[in-house]
Each structure stands twice: as C-alpha cells, then as structure tokens.
N, C-alpha and C. Protein backbone atom coordinates (compact mmCIF):
# COMPACT_ATOMS: atom_id res chain seq x y z
N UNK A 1 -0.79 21.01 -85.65
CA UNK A 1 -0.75 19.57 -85.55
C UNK A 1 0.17 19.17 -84.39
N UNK A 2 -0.54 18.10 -83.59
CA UNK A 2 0.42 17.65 -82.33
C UNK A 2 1.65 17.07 -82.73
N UNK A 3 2.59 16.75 -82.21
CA UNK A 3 3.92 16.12 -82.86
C UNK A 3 3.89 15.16 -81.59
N UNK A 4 3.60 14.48 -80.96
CA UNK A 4 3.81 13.62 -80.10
C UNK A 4 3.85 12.38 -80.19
N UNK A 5 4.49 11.45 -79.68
CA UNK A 5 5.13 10.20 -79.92
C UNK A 5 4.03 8.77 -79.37
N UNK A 6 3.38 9.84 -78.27
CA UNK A 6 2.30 8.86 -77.37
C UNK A 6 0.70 9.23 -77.56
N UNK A 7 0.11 8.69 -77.62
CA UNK A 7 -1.58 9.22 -77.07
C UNK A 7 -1.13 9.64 -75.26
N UNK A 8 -2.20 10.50 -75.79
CA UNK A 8 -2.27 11.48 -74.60
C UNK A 8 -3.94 10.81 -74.34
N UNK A 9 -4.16 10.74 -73.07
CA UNK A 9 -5.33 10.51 -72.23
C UNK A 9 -5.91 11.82 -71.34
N UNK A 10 -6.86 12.15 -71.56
CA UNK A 10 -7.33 13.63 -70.92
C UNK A 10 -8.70 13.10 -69.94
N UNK A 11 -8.74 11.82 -69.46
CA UNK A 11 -9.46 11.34 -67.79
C UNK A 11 -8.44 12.47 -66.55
N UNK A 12 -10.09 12.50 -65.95
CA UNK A 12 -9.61 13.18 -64.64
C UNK A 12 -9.21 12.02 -63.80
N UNK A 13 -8.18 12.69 -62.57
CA UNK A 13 -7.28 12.22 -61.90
C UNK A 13 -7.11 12.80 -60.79
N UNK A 14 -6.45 12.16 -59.96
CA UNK A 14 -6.07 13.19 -58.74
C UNK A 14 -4.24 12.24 -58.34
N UNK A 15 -2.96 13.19 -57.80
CA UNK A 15 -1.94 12.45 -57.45
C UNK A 15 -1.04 13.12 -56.45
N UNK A 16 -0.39 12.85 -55.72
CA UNK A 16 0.18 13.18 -54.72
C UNK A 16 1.54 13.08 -55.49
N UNK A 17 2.18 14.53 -54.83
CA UNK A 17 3.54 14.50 -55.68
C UNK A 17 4.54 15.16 -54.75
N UNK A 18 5.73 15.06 -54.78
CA UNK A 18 6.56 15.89 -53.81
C UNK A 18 7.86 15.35 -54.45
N UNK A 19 8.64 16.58 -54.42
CA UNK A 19 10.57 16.31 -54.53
C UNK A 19 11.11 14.77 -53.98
N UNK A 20 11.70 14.13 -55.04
CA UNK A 20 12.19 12.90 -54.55
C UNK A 20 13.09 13.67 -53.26
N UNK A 21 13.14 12.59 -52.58
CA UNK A 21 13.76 12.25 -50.65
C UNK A 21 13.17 13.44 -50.27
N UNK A 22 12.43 14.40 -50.27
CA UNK A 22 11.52 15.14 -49.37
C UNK A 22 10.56 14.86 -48.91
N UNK A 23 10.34 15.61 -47.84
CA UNK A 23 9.03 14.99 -46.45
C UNK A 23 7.85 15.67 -47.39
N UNK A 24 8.23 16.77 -48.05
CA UNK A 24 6.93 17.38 -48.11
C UNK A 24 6.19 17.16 -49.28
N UNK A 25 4.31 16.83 -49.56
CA UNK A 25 3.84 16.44 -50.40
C UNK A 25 2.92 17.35 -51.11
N UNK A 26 2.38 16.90 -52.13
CA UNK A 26 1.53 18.71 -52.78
C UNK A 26 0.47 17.63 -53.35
N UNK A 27 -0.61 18.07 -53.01
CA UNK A 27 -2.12 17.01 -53.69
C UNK A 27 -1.93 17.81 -55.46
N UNK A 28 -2.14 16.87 -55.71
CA UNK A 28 -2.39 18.10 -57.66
C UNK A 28 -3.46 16.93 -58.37
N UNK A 29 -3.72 17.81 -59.20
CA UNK A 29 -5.06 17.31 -59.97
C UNK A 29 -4.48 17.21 -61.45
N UNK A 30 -4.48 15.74 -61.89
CA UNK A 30 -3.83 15.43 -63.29
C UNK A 30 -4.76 15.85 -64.89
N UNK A 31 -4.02 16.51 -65.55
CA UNK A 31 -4.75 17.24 -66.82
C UNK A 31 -4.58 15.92 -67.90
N UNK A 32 -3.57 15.43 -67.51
CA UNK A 32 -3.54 14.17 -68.81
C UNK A 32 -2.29 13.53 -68.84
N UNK A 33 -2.45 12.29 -69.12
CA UNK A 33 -1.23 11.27 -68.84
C UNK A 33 -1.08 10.51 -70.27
N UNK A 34 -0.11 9.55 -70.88
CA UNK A 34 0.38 8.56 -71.32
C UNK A 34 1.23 7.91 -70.99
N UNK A 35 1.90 6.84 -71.70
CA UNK A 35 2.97 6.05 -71.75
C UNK A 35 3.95 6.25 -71.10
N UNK A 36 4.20 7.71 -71.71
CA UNK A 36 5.91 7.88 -71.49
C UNK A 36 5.84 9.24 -70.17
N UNK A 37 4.64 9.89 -69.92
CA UNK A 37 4.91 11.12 -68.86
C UNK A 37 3.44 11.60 -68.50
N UNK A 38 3.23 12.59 -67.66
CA UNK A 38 1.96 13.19 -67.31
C UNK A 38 1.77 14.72 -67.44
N UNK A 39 1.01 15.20 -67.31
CA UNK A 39 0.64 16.92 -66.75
C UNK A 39 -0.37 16.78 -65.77
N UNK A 40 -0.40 17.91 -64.69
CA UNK A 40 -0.91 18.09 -63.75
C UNK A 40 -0.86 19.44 -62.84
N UNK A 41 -1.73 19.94 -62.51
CA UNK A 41 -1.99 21.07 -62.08
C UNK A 41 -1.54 21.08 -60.08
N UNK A 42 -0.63 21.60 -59.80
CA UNK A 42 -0.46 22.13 -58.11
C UNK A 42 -0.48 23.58 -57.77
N UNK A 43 -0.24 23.70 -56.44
CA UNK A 43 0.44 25.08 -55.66
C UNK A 43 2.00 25.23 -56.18
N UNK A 44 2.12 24.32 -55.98
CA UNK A 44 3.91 24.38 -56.15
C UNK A 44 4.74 24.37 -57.49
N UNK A 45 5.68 25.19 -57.06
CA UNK A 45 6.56 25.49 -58.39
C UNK A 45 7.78 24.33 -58.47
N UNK A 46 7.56 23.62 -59.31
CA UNK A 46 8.71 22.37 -59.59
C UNK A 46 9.47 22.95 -60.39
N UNK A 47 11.30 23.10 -60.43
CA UNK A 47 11.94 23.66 -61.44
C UNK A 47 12.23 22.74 -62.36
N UNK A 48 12.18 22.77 -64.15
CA UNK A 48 12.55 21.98 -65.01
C UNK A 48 13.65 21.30 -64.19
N UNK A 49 13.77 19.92 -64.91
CA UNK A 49 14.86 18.70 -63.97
C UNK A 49 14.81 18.18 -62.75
N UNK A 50 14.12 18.55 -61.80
CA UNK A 50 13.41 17.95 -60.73
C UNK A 50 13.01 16.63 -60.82
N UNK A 51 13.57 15.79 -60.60
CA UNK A 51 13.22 14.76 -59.97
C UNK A 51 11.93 14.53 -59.14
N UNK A 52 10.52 14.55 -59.22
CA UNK A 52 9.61 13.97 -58.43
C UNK A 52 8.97 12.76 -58.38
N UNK A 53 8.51 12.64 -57.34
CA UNK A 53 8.03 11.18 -57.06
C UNK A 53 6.32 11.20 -57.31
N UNK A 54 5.37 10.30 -57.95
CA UNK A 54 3.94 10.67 -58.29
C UNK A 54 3.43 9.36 -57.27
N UNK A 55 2.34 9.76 -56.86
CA UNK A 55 1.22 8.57 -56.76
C UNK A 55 -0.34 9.03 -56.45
N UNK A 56 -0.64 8.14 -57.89
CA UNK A 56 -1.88 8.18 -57.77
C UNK A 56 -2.71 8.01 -56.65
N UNK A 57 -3.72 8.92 -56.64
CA UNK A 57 -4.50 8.76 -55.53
C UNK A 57 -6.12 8.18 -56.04
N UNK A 58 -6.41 9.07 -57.03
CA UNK A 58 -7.99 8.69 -57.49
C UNK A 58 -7.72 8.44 -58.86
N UNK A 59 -7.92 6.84 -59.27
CA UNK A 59 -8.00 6.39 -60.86
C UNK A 59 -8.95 7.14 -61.70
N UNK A 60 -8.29 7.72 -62.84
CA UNK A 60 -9.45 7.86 -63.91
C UNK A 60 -10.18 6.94 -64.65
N UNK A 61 -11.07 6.95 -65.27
CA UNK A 61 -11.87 5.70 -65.71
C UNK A 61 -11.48 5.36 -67.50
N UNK A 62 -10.46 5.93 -67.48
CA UNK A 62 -10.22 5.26 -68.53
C UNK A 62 -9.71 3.60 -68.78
N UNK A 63 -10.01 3.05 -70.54
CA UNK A 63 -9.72 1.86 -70.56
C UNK A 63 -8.11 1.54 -70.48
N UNK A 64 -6.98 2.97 -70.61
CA UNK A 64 -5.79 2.58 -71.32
C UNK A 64 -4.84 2.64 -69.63
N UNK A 65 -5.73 2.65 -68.46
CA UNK A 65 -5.21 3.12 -67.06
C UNK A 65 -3.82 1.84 -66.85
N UNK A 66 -3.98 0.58 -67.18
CA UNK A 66 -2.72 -0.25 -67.11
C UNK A 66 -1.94 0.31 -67.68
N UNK A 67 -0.54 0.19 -66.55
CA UNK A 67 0.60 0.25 -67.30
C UNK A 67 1.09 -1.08 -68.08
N UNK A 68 0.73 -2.09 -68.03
CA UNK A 68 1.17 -2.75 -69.05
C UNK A 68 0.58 -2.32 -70.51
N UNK A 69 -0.35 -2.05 -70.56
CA UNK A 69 -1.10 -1.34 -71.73
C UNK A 69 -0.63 -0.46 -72.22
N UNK A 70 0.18 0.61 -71.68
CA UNK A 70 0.94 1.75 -72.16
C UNK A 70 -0.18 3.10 -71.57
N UNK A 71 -0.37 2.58 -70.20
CA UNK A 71 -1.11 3.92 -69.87
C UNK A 71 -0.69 4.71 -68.30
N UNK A 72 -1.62 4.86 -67.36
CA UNK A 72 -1.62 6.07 -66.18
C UNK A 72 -0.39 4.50 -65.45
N UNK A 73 0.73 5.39 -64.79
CA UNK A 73 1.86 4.69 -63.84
C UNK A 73 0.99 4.68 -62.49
N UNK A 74 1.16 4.00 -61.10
CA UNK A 74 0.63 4.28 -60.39
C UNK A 74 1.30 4.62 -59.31
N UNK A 75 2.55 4.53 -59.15
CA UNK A 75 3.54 5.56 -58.44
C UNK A 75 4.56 5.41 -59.50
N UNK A 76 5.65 6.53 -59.43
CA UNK A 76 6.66 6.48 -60.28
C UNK A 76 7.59 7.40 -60.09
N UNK A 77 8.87 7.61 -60.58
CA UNK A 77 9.66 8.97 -60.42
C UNK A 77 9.32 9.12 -61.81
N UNK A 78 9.70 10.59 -61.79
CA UNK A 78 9.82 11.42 -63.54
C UNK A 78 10.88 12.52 -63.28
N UNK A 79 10.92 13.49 -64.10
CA UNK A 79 11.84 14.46 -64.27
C UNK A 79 10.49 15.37 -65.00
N UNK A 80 10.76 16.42 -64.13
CA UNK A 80 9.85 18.08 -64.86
C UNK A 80 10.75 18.47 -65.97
N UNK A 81 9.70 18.38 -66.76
CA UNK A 81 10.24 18.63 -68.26
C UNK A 81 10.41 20.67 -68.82
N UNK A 82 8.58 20.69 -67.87
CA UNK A 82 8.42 22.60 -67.64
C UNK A 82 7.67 22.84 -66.76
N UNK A 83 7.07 23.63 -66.04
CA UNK A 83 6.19 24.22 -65.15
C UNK A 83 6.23 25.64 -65.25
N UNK A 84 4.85 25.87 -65.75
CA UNK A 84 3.96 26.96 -66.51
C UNK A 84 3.27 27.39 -64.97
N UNK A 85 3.48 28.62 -64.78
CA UNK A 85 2.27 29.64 -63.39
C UNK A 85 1.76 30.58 -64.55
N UNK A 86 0.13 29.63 -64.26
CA UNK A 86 -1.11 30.32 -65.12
C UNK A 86 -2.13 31.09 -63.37
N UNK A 87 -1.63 32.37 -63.64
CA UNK A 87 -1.60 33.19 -62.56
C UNK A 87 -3.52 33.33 -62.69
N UNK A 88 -4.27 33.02 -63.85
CA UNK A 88 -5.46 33.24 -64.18
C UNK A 88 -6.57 31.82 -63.45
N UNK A 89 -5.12 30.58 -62.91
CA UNK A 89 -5.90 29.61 -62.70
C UNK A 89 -6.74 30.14 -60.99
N UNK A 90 -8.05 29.97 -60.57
CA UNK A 90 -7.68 29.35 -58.93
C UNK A 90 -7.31 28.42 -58.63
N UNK A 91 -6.39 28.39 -57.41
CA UNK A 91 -6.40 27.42 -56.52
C UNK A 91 -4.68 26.93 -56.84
N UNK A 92 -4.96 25.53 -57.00
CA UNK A 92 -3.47 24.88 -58.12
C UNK A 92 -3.03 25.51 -59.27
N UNK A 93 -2.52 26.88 -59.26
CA UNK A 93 -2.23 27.17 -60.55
C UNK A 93 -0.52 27.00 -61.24
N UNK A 94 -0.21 26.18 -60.73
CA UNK A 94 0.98 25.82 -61.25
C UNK A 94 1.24 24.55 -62.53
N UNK A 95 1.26 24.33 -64.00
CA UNK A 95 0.92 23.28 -64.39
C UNK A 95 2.79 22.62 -64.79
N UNK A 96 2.46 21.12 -64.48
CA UNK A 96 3.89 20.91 -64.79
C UNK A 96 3.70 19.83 -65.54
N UNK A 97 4.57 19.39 -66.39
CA UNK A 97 4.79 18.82 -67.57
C UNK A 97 6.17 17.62 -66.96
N UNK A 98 5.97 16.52 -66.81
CA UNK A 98 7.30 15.31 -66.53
C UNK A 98 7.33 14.44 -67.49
N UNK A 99 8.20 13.75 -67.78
CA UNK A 99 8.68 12.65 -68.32
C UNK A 99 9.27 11.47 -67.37
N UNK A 100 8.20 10.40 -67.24
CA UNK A 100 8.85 9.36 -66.50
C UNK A 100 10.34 8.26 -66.47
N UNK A 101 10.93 8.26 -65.92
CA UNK A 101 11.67 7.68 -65.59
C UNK A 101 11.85 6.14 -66.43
C-alpha cells in the first residue's frame, strides 16, 4: 500500500533541469508529478539535497496540470530527495525523486 500524502499523476512530460546557479542543463523526461514534488528520468546523477531548478518544457494532458489545483509546477526549485542509476534503462537512466520548494 502507497503511504503518500499527494496523488501522484503518471502523464507524460518532458523538463529541463540543471543545478541551481549552474550554466549547465540536462533535458529529462518526467515519470510523474504532484502537489508537493516530481520524478523524472536523465543522464545525470543529482546527489540527494541538491538544489535544482525544473522547467517544463512539454505539458502533459492531464486535467490536475494547474498549480493552483494542486498539480505539474511550471518552473520551480526542489531539493533531490534520491536518485536511483537503473543501469538496465537506455538512454536517461538516472531516475530522481525531488520535493519542491
């Protein structure tokens, strides 16, 4: 049984993400978002507590996508909560787990 506080939304996504005050950006493809944080698949290894910066690039079609509604942010900072290397994925196999800000 899930123990989670939010609905989770599992619409595809796409978001641009990179280390807050860094130049450099990583395209990643979002596994599922709510209220309070997201998951999303990159190249890059974010260490738990990281500070990154998100912005959406391609909306999913879901109905709950406002954030006034309690849904997808459309830029935002968060904090990496974990980042899992699923060495079995191609391509983006890095998945990371944040909690927004």
């Amino acid at each position: 049984m899930e123990k989670r506080s939010t609905t989770r939304f599992y619409d595809p996504g796409s978001v641009i993400c990179s280390q807050f005050n860094a130049a450099d950006h990583h395209d990643a493809q979002m596994v599922n978002f709510s209220s309070s944080g997201m998951c999303f698949r990159t190249d890059r290894f974010f260490r738990p507590g990281t500070t990154v910066l998100i912005r959406l690039t391609h909306c999913p079609q879901s109905d709950a996508v406002r954030q006034e509604e309690g849904g997808l942010r459309t830029t935002t900072l968060a904090k990496v909560k974990w980042c899992r290397d699923d060495e079995d994925l191609p391509g983006a196999r890095f998945v990371n787990g944040v909690h927004y800000f």
